[in-house]
Protein backbone atom coordinates (compact mmCIF):
# COMPACT_ATOMS: atom_id res chain seq x y z
CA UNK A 1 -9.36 -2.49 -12.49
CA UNK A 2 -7.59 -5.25 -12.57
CA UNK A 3 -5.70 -7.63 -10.12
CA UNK A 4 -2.35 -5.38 -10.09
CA UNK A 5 -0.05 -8.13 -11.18
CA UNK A 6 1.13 -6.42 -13.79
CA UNK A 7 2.50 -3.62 -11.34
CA UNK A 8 4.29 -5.55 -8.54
CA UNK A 9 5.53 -9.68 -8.63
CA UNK A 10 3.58 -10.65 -5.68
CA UNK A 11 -1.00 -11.71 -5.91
CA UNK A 12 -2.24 -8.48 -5.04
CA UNK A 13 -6.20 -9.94 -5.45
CA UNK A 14 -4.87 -13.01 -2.63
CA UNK A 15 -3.85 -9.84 -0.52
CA UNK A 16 -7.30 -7.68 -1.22
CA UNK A 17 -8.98 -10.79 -0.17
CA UNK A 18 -6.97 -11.74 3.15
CA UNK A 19 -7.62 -8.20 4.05
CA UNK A 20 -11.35 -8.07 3.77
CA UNK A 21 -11.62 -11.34 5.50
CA UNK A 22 -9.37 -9.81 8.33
CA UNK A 23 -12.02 -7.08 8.50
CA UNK A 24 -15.08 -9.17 9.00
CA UNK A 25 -17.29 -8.07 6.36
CA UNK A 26 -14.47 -5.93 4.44
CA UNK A 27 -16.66 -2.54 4.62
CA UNK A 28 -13.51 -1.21 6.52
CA UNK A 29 -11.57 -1.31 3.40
CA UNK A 30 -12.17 1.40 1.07
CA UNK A 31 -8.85 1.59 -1.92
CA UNK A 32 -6.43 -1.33 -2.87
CA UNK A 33 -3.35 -0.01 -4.88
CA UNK A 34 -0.24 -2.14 -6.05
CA UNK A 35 2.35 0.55 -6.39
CA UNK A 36 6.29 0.79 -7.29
CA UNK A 37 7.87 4.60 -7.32
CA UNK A 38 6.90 4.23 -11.37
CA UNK A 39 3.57 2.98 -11.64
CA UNK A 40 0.33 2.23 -9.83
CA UNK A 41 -3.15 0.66 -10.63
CA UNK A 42 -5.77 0.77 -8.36
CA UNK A 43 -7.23 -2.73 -7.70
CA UNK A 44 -10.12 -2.29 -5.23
CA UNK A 45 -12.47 0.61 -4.93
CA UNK A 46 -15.66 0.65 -3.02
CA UNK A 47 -18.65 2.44 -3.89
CA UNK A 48 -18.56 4.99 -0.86
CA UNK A 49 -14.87 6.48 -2.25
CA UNK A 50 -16.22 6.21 -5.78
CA UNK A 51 -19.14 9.02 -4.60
CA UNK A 52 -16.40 11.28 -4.19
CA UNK A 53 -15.40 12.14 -7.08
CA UNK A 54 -17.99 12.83 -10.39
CA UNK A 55 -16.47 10.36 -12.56
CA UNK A 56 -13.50 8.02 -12.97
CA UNK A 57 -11.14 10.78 -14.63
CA UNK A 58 -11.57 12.40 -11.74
CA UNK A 59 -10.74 9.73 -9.59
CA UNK A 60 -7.80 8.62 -12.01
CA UNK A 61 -6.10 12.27 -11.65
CA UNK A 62 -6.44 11.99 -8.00
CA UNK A 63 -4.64 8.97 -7.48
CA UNK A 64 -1.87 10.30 -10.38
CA UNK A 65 -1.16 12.89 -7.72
CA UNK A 66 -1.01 10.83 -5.30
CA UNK A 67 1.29 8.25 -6.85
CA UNK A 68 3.57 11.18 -7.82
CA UNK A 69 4.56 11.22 -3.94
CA UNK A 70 5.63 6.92 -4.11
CA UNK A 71 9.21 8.24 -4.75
CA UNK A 72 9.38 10.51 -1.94
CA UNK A 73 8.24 7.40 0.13
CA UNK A 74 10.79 4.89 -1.09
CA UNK A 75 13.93 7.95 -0.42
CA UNK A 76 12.56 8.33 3.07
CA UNK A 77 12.60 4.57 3.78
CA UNK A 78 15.99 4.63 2.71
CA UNK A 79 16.52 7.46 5.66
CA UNK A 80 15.01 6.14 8.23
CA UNK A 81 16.83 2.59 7.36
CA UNK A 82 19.92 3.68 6.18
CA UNK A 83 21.02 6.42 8.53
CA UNK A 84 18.13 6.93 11.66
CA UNK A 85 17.30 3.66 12.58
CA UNK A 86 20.06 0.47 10.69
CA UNK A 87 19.36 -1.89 13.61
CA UNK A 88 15.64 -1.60 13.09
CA UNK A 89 15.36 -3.53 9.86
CA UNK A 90 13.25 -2.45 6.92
CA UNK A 91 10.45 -0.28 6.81
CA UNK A 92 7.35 -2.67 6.42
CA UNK A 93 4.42 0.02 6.67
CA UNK A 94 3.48 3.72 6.73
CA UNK A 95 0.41 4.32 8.62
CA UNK A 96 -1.40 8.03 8.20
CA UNK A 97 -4.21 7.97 10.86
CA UNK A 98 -6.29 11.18 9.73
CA UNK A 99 -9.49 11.99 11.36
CA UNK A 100 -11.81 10.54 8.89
CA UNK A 101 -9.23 7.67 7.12
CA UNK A 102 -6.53 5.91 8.08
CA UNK A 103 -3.70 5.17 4.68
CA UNK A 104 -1.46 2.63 5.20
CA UNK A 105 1.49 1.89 2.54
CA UNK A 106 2.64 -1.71 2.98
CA UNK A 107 5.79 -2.59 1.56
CA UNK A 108 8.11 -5.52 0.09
CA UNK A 109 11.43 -4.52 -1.97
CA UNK A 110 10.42 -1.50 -4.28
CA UNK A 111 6.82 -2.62 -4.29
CA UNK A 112 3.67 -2.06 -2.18
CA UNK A 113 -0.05 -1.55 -1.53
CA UNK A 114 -1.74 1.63 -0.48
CA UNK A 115 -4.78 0.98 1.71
CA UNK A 116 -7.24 3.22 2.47
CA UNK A 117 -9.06 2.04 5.87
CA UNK A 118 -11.76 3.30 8.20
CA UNK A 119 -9.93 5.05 11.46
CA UNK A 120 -11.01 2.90 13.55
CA UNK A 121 -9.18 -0.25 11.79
CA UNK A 122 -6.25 -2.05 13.98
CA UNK A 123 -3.71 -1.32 11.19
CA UNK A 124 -1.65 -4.67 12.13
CA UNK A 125 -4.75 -6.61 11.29
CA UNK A 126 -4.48 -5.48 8.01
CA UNK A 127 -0.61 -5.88 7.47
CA UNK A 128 -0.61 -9.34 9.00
CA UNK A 129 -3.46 -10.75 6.11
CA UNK A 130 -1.29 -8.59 3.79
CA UNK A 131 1.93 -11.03 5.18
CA UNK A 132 0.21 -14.05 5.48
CA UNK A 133 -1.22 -13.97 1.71
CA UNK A 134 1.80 -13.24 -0.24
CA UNK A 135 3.73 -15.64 1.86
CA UNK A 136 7.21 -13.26 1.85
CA UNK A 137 8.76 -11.31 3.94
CA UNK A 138 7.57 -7.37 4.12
CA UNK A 139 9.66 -4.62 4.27
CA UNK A 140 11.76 -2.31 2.41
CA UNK A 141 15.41 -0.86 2.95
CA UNK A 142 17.62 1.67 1.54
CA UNK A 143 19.58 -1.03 0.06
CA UNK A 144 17.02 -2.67 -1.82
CA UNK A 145 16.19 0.47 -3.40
CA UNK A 146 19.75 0.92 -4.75
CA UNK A 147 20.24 -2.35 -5.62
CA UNK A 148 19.06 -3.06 -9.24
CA UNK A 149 18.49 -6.99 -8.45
CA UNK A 150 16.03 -5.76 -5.60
């Protein structure tokens, strides 16, 4: 694991590190991925989501699967911006509260970070250390996904 750089433009380690701080002691935070719809690397991953799976091939087809549904993310931002909601302004974060994790996909143009958080974790806590560190503004639109400059 590396510092995910090499995925999306912005300091993903700067991010992982705002967040933990955010979280007091940063046991809250459990996965770090930089992701764009093409390509992910996983950039943080704690000990008690490692002992879930038997080894990291395991882990690494996991996450593939998971990764396969980034596109389906990015086309429904593009909904939700495009034809539901055009006076919100871009789609910023995806939280998934489930009963024993919270996932939260953070977004900026065609890039993000997939967190994996305790429930209990105030969510904005985490997206304003994600702000704050990469110094730009969050969010993603339909528009930036069709535009090839984006």
């Amino acid at each position: 694991m590396t510092g995910g750089d090499e995925v999306v433009s912005f300091d993903v380690d700067a991010a992982t590190a705002a967040i933990r701080d955010a979280l007091d002691d940063g046991s809250d935070l459990h996965v770090v991925a930089a992701f764009t719809a093409e390509a992910y690397e996983i950039v943080h991953c704690d000990e008690f989501t490692r002992a879930f799976y038997a080894d990291d091939e395991e882990m690494g087809a996991h996450f593939d699967r998971i990764h396969r549904y980034a596109g389906i993310d990015f086309s429904e931002i593009g909904l939700f911006v495009d034809e539901l909601f055009p006076v919100a302004g871009g789609v910023e974060y995806v939280a998934t509260g489930m009963e024993h994790l919270t996932i939260v996909r953070v977004y900026t143009g065609r890039e993000g970070l997939l967190l994996t958080l305790d429930p209990g974790v105030d969510v904005t806590t985490a997206i304003e250390a994600v702000r704050d560190a990469i110094d730009r503004d969050l969010g993603a639109t339909g528009d930036s996904l069709s535009s090839p400059d984006a």
